[in-house]
C-alpha atoms as a PDB file:
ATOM      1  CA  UNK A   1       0.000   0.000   0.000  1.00  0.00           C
ATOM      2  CA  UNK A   2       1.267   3.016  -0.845  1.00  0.00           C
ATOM      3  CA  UNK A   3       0.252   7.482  -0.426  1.00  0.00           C
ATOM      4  CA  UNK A   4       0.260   9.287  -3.440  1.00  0.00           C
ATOM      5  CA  UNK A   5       2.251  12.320  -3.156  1.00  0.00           C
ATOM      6  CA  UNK A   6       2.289  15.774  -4.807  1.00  0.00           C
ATOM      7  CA  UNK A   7       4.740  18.501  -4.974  1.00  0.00           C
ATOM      8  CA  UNK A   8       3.441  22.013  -6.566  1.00  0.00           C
ATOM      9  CA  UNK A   9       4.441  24.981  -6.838  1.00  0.00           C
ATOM     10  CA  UNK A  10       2.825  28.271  -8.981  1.00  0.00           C
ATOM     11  CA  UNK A  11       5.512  26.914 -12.052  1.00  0.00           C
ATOM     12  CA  UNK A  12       5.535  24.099 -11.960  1.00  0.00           C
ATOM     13  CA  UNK A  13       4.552  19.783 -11.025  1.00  0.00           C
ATOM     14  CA  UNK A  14       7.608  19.329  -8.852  1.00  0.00           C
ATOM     15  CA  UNK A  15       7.254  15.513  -7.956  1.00  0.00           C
ATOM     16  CA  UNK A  16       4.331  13.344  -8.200  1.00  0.00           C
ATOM     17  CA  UNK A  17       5.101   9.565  -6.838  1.00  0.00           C
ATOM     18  CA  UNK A  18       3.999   6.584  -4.847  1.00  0.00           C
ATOM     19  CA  UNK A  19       5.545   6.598  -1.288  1.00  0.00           C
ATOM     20  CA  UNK A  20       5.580   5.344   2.272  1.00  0.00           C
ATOM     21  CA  UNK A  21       5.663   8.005   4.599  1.00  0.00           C
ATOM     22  CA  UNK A  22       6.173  12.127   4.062  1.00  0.00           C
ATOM     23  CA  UNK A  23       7.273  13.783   7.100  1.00  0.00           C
ATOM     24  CA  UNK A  24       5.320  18.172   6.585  1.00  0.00           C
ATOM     25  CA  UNK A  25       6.540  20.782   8.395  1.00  0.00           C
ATOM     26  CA  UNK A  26       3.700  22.104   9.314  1.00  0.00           C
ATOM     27  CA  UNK A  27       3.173  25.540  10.939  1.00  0.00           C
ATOM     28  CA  UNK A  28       1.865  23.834  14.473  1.00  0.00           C
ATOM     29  CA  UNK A  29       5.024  21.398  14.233  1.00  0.00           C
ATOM     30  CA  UNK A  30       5.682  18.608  12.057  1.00  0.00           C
ATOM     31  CA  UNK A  31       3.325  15.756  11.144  1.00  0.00           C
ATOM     32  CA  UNK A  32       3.525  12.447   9.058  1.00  0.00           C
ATOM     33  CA  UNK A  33       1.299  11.215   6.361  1.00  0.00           C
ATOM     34  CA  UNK A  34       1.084   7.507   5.519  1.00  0.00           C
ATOM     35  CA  UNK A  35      -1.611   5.604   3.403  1.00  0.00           C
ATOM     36  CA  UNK A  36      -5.485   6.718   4.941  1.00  0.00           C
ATOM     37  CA  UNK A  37      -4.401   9.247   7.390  1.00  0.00           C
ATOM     38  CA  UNK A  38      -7.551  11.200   7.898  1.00  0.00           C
ATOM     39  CA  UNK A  39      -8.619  13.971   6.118  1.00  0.00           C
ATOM     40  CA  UNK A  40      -6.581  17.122   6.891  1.00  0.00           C
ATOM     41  CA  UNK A  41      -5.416  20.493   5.605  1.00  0.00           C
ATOM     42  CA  UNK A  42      -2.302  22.610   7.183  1.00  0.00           C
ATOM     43  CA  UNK A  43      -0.367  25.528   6.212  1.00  0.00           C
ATOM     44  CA  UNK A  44       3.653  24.671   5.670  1.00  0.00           C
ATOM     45  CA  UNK A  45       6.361  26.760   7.435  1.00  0.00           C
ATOM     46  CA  UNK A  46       9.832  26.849   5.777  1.00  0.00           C
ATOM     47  CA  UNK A  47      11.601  23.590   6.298  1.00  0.00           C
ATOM     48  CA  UNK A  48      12.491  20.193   5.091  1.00  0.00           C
ATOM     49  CA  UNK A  49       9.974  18.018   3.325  1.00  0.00           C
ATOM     50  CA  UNK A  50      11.052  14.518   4.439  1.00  0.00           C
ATOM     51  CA  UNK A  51       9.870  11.316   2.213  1.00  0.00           C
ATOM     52  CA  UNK A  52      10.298   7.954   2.647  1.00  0.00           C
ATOM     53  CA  UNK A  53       9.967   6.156  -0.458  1.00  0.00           C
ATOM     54  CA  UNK A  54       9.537   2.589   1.514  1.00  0.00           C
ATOM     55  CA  UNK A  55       9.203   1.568   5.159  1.00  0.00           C
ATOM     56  CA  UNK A  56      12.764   1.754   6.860  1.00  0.00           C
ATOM     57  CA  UNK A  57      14.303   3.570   4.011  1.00  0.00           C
ATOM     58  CA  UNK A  58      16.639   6.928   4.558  1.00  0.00           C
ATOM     59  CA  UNK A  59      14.535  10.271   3.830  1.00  0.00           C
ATOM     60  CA  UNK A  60      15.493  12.434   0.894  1.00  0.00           C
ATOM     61  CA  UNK A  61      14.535  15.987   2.119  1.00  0.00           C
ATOM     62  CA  UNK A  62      13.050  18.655  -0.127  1.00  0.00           C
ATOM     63  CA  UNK A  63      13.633  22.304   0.988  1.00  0.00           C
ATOM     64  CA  UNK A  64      10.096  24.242   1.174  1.00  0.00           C
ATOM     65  CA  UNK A  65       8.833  27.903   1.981  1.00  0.00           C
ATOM     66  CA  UNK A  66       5.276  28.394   3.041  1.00  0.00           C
ATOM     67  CA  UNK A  67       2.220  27.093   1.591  1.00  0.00           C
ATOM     68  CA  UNK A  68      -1.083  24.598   2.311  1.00  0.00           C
ATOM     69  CA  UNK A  69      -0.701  21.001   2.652  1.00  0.00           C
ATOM     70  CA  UNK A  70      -3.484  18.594   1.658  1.00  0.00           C
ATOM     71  CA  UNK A  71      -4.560  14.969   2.617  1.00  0.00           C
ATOM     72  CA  UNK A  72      -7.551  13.720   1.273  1.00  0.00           C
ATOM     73  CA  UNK A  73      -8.841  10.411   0.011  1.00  0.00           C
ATOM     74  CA  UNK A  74      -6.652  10.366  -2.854  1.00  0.00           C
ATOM     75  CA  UNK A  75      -3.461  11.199  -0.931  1.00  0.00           C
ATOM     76  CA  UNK A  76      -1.490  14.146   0.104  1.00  0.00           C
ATOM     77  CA  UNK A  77      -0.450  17.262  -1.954  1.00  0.00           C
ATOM     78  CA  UNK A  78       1.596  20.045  -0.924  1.00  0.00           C
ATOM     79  CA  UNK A  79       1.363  23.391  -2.233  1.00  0.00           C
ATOM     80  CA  UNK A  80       4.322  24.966  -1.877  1.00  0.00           C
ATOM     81  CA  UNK A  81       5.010  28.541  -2.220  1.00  0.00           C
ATOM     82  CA  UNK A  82       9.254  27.798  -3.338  1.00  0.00           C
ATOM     83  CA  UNK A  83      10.942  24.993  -3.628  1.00  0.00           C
ATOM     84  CA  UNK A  84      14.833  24.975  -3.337  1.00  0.00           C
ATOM     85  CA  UNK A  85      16.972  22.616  -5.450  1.00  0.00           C
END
């Protein structure tokens, strides 16, 4: 089982994949997001997107700056104001 995942920005589709986990920091703290967490919607503070393609797998971290994060029933999607490289 797997959470469908969704980086955006204004540009541009940054990543859209099939993981295990993504770790948000949200602006109330951070908060993770497996398959059928329940429905919720956050804003994002600056930080380090953290996903985790499988279970027990290192994170690979994606720099963010503000914007809404998203889980519904088809997954979680991040709308992030800037993405750095």
């Amino acid at each position: 089982m797997a959470l469908q995942f969704e980086l955006v920005t204004p540009e541009r589709l940054v990543r859209s994949e099939a993981v295990h986990m993504v770790v948000v920091p949200g602006s109330e703290g951070e908060f993770g997001v497996l398959e059928g967490h329940a429905p919720l919607m956050s804003t994002v503070r600056d930080g380090l997107v953290s996903i985790y393609k499988t279970e027990g797998s290192q994170p690979e971290t994606i720099a963010v700056e503000g914007g809404f994060a998203e889980v519904n029933e088809k997954g979680l999607t991040i709308l992030a104001e800037r993405v750095s490289a």
